[in-house]
C-alpha atoms as a PDB file:
ATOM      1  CA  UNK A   1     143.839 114.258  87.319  1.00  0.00           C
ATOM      2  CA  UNK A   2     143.427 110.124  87.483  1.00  0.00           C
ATOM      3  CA  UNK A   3     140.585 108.483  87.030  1.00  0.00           C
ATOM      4  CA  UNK A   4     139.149 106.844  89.334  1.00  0.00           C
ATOM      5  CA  UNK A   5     137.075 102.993  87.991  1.00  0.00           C
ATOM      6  CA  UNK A   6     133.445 103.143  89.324  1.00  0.00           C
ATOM      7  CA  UNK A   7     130.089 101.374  88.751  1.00  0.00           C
ATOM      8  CA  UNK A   8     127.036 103.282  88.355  1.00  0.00           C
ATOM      9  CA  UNK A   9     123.564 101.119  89.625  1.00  0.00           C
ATOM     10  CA  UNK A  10     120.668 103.112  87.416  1.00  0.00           C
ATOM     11  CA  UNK A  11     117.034 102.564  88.244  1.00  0.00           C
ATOM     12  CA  UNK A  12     114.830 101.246  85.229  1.00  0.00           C
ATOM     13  CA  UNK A  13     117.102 102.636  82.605  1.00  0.00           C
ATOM     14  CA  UNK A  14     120.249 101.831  81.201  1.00  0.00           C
ATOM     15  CA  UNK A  15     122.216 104.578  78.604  1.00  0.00           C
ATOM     16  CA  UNK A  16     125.348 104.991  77.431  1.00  0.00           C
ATOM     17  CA  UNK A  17     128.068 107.198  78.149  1.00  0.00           C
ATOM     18  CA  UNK A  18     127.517 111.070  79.114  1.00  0.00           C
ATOM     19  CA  UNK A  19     130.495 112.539  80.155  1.00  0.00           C
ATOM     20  CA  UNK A  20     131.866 110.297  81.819  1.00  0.00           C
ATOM     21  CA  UNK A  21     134.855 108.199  80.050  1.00  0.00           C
ATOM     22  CA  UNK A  22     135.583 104.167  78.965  1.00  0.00           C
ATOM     23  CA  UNK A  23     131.752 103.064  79.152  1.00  0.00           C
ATOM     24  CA  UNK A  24     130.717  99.369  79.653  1.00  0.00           C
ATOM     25  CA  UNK A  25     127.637  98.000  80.346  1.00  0.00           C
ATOM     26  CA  UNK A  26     126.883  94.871  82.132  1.00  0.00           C
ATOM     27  CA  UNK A  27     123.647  92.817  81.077  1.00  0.00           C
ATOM     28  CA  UNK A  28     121.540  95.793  80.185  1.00  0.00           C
ATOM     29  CA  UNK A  29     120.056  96.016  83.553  1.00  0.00           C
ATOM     30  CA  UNK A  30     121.097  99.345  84.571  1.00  0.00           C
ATOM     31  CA  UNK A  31     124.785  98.253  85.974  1.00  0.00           C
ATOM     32  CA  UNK A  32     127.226 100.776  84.117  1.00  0.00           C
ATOM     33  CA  UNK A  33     130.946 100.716  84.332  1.00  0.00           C
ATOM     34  CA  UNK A  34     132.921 103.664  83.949  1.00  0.00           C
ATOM     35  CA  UNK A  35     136.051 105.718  84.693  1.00  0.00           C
ATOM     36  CA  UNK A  36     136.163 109.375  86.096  1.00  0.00           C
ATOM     37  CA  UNK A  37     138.395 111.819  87.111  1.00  0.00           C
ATOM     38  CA  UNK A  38     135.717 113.436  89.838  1.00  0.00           C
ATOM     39  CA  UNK A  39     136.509 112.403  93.394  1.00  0.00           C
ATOM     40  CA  UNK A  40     133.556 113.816  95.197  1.00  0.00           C
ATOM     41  CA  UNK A  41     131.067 111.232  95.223  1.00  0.00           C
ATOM     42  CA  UNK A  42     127.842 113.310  95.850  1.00  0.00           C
ATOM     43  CA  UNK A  43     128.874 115.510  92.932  1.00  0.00           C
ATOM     44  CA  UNK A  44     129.158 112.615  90.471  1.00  0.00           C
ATOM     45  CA  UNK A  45     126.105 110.867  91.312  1.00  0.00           C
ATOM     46  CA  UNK A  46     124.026 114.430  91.280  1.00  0.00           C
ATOM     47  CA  UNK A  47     125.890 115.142  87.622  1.00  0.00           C
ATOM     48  CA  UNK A  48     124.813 111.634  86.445  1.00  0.00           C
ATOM     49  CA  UNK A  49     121.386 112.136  87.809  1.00  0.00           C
ATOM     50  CA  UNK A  50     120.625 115.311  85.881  1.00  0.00           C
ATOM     51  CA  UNK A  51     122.213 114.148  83.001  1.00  0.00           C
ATOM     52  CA  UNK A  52     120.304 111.434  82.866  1.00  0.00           C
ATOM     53  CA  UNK A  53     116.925 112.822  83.947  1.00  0.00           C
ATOM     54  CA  UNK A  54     117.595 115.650  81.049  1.00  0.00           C
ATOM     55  CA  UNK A  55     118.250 113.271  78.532  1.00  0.00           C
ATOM     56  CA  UNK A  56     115.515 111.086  79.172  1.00  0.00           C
ATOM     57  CA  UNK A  57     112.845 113.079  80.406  1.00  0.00           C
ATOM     58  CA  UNK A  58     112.492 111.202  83.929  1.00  0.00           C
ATOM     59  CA  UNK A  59     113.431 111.359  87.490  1.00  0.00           C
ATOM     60  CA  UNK A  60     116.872 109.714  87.568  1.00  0.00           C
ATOM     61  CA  UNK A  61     118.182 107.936  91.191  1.00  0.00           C
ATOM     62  CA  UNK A  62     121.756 106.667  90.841  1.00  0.00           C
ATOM     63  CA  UNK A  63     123.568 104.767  93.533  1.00  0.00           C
ATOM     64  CA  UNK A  64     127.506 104.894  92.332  1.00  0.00           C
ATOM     65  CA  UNK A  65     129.649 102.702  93.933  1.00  0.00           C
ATOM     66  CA  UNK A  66     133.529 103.237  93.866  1.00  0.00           C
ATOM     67  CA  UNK A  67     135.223  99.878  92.936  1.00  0.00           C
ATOM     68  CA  UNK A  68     137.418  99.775  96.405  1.00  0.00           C
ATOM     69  CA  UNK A  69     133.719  99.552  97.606  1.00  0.00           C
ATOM     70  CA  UNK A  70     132.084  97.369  95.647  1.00  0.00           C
ATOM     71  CA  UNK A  71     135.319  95.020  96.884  1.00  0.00           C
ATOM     72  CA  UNK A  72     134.671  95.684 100.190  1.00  0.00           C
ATOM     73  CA  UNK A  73     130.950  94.429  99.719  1.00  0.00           C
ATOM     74  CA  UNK A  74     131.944  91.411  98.531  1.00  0.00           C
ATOM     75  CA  UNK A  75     134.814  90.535 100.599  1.00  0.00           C
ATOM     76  CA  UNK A  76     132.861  91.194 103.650  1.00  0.00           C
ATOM     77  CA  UNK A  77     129.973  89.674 103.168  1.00  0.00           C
ATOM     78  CA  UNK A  78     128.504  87.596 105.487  1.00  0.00           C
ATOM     79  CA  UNK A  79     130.033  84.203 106.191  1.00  0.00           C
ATOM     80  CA  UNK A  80     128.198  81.859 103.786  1.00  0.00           C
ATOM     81  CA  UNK A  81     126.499  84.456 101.837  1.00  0.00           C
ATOM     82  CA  UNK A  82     125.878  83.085  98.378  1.00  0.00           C
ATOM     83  CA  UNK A  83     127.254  79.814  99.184  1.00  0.00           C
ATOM     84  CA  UNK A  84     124.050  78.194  98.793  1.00  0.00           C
ATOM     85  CA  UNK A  85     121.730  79.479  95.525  1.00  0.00           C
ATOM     86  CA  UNK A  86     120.026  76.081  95.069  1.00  0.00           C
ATOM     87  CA  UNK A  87     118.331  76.230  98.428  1.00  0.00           C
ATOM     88  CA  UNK A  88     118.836  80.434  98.654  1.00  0.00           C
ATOM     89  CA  UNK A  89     118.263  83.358  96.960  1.00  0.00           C
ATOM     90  CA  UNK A  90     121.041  86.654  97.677  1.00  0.00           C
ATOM     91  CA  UNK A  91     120.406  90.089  97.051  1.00  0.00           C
ATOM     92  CA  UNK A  92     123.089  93.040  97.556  1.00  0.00           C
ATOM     93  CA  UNK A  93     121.083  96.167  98.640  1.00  0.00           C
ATOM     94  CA  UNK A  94     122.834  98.864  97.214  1.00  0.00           C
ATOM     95  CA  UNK A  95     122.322 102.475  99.678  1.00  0.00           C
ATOM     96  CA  UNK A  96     122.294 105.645  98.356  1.00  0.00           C
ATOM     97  CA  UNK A  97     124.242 107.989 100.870  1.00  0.00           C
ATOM     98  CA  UNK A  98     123.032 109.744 103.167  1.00  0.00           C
ATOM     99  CA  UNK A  99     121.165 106.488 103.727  1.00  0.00           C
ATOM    100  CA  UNK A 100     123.256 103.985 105.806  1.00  0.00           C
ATOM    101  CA  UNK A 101     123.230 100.640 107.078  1.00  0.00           C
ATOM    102  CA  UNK A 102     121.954 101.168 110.540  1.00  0.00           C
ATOM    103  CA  UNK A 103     119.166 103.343 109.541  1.00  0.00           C
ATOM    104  CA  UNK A 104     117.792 101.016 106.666  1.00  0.00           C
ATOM    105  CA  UNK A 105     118.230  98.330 108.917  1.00  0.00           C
ATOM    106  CA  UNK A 106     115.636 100.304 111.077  1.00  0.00           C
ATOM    107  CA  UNK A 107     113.148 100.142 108.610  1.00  0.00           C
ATOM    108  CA  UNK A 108     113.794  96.283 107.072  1.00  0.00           C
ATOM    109  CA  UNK A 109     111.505  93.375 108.585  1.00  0.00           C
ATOM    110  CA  UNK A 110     112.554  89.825 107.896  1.00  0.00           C
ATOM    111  CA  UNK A 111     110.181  86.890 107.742  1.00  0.00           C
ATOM    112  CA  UNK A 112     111.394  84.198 110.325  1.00  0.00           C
ATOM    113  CA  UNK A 113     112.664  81.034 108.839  1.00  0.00           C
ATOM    114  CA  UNK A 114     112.146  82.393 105.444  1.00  0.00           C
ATOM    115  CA  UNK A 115     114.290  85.900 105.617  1.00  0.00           C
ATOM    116  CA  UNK A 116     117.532  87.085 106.692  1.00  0.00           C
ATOM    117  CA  UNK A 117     119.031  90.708 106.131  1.00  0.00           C
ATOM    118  CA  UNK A 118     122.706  91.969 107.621  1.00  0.00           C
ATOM    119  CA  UNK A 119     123.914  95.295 107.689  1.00  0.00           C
ATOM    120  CA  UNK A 120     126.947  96.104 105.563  1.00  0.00           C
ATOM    121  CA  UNK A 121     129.166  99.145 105.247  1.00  0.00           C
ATOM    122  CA  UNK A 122     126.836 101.249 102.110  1.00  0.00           C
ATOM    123  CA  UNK A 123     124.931  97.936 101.523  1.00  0.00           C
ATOM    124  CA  UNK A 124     122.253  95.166 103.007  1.00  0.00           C
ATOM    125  CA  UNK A 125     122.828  91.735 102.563  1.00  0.00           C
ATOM    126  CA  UNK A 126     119.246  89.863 102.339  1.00  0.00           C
ATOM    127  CA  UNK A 127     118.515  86.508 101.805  1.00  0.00           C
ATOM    128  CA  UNK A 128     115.604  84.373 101.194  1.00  0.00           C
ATOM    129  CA  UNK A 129     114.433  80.733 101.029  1.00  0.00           C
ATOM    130  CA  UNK A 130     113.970  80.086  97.634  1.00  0.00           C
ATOM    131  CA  UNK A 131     110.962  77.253  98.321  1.00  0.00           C
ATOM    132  CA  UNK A 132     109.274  80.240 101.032  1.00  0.00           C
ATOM    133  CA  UNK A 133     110.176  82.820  98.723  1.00  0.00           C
ATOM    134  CA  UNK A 134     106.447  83.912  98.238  1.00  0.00           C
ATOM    135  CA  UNK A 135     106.408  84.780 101.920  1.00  0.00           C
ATOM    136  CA  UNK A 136     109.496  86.563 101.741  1.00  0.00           C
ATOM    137  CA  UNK A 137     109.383  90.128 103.472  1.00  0.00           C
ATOM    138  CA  UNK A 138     111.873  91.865 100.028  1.00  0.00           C
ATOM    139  CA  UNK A 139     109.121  92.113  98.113  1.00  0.00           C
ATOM    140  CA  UNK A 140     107.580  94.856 100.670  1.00  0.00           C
ATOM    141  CA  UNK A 141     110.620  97.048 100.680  1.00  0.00           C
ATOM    142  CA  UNK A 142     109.403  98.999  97.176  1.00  0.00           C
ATOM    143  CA  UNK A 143     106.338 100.715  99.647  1.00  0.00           C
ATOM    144  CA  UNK A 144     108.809 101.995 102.103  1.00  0.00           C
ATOM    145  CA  UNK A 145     110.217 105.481 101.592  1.00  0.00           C
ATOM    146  CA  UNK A 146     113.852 104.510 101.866  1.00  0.00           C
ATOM    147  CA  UNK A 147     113.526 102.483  98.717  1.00  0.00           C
ATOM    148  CA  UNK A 148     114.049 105.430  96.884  1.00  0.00           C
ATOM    149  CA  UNK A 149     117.576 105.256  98.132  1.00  0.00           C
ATOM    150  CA  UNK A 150     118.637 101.827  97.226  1.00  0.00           C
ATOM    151  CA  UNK A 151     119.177  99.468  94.023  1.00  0.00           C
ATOM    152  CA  UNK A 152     118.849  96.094  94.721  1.00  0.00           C
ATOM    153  CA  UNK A 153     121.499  93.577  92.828  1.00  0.00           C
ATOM    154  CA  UNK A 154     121.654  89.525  92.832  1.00  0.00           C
ATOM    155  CA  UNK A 155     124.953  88.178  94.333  1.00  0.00           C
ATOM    156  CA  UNK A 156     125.548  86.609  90.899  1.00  0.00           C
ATOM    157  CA  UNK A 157     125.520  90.091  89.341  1.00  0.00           C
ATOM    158  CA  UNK A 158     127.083  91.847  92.461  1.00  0.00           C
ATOM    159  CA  UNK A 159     130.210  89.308  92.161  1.00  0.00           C
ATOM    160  CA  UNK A 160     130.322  89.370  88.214  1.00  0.00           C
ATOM    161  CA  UNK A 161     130.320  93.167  88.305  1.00  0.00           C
ATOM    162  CA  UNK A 162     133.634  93.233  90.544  1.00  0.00           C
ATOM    163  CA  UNK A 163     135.146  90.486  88.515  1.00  0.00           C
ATOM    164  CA  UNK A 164     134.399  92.799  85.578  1.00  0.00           C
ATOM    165  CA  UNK A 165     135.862  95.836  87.049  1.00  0.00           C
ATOM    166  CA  UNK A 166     139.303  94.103  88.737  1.00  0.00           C
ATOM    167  CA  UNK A 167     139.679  93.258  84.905  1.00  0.00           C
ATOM    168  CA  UNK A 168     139.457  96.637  83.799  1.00  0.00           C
ATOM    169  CA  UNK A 169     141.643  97.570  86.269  1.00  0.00           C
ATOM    170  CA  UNK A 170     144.352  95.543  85.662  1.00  0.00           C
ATOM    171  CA  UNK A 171     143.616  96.596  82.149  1.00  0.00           C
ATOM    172  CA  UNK A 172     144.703 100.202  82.722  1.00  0.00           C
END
């Protein structure tokens, strides 16, 4: 069976490989590269989860993100997202399915003229003015109870992790 490139997005751990093939790690922050032969997405994030939550004696929450995905989050990302990180911070909100778009969207509040958040296909784009940052609405998204199904990624790291992962696979 092929193997399939994806990226794993682990929340406050990072490990390496169990079961699961050609392990990299980018910036010890929890953003693990790795090939697979398992297609069903659900499957492979619940077999990472209880891997991990055996192994290291906590609740694991994975959000694994196929790399035809993690292209698509890039490539359509709103016009001018990330084209400005001297004046704006960008954040990729990574969803957990069944969580989408629409329905986290639902629960997101924005700060006018400090905020903005767009709805993505698996992901939320968010900005924030970095010299209003301290009255940026992000920071309240950790009490909502959707949090637990999203990972929340820089555009820096977001754009270095796909550059990592078209290199791998023109590597194979």
């Amino acid at each position: 069976m092929k193997e399939k490139q994806y990226l794993a997005l682990l929340r406050g751990i990072n490990v390496g490989g169990n079961n699961i093939l050609d392990v990299a790690t980018y910036i010890q922050s929890g953003n693990v590269l790795f090939r697979n032969a398992e297609k069903d997405l659900g499957r492979l994030t619940n077999n990472i989860e209880d891997t991990l939550s055996k192994r290291f004696s906590y609740a694991s929450r994975v959000v694994v993100v196929p790399h035809h995905e993690l292209e698509h989050a890039v490539q359509r990302a709103p016009k001018a997202f990330g084209t400005n990180p001297a004046r704006y911070r960008y954040d990729v909100i990574f969803l957990k399915p069944p969580l989408t778009a629409d329905h986290a969207m639902k629960s997101i509040r924005t700060k006018i003229g400090v905020d903005q958040a767009f709805a993505g296909k698996g992901v939320l784009y968010f900005s924030r003015l970095i010299r209003k940052a301290s009255r940026s609405y992000l920071t309240r998204i950790i009490q909502l109870p959707i949090y637990q199904s999203m990972t929340i990624r820089n555009w820096s790291t977001t754009t270095k992790l796909l550059a990592l992962m078209n290199a791998r696979a023109k590597d194979k």
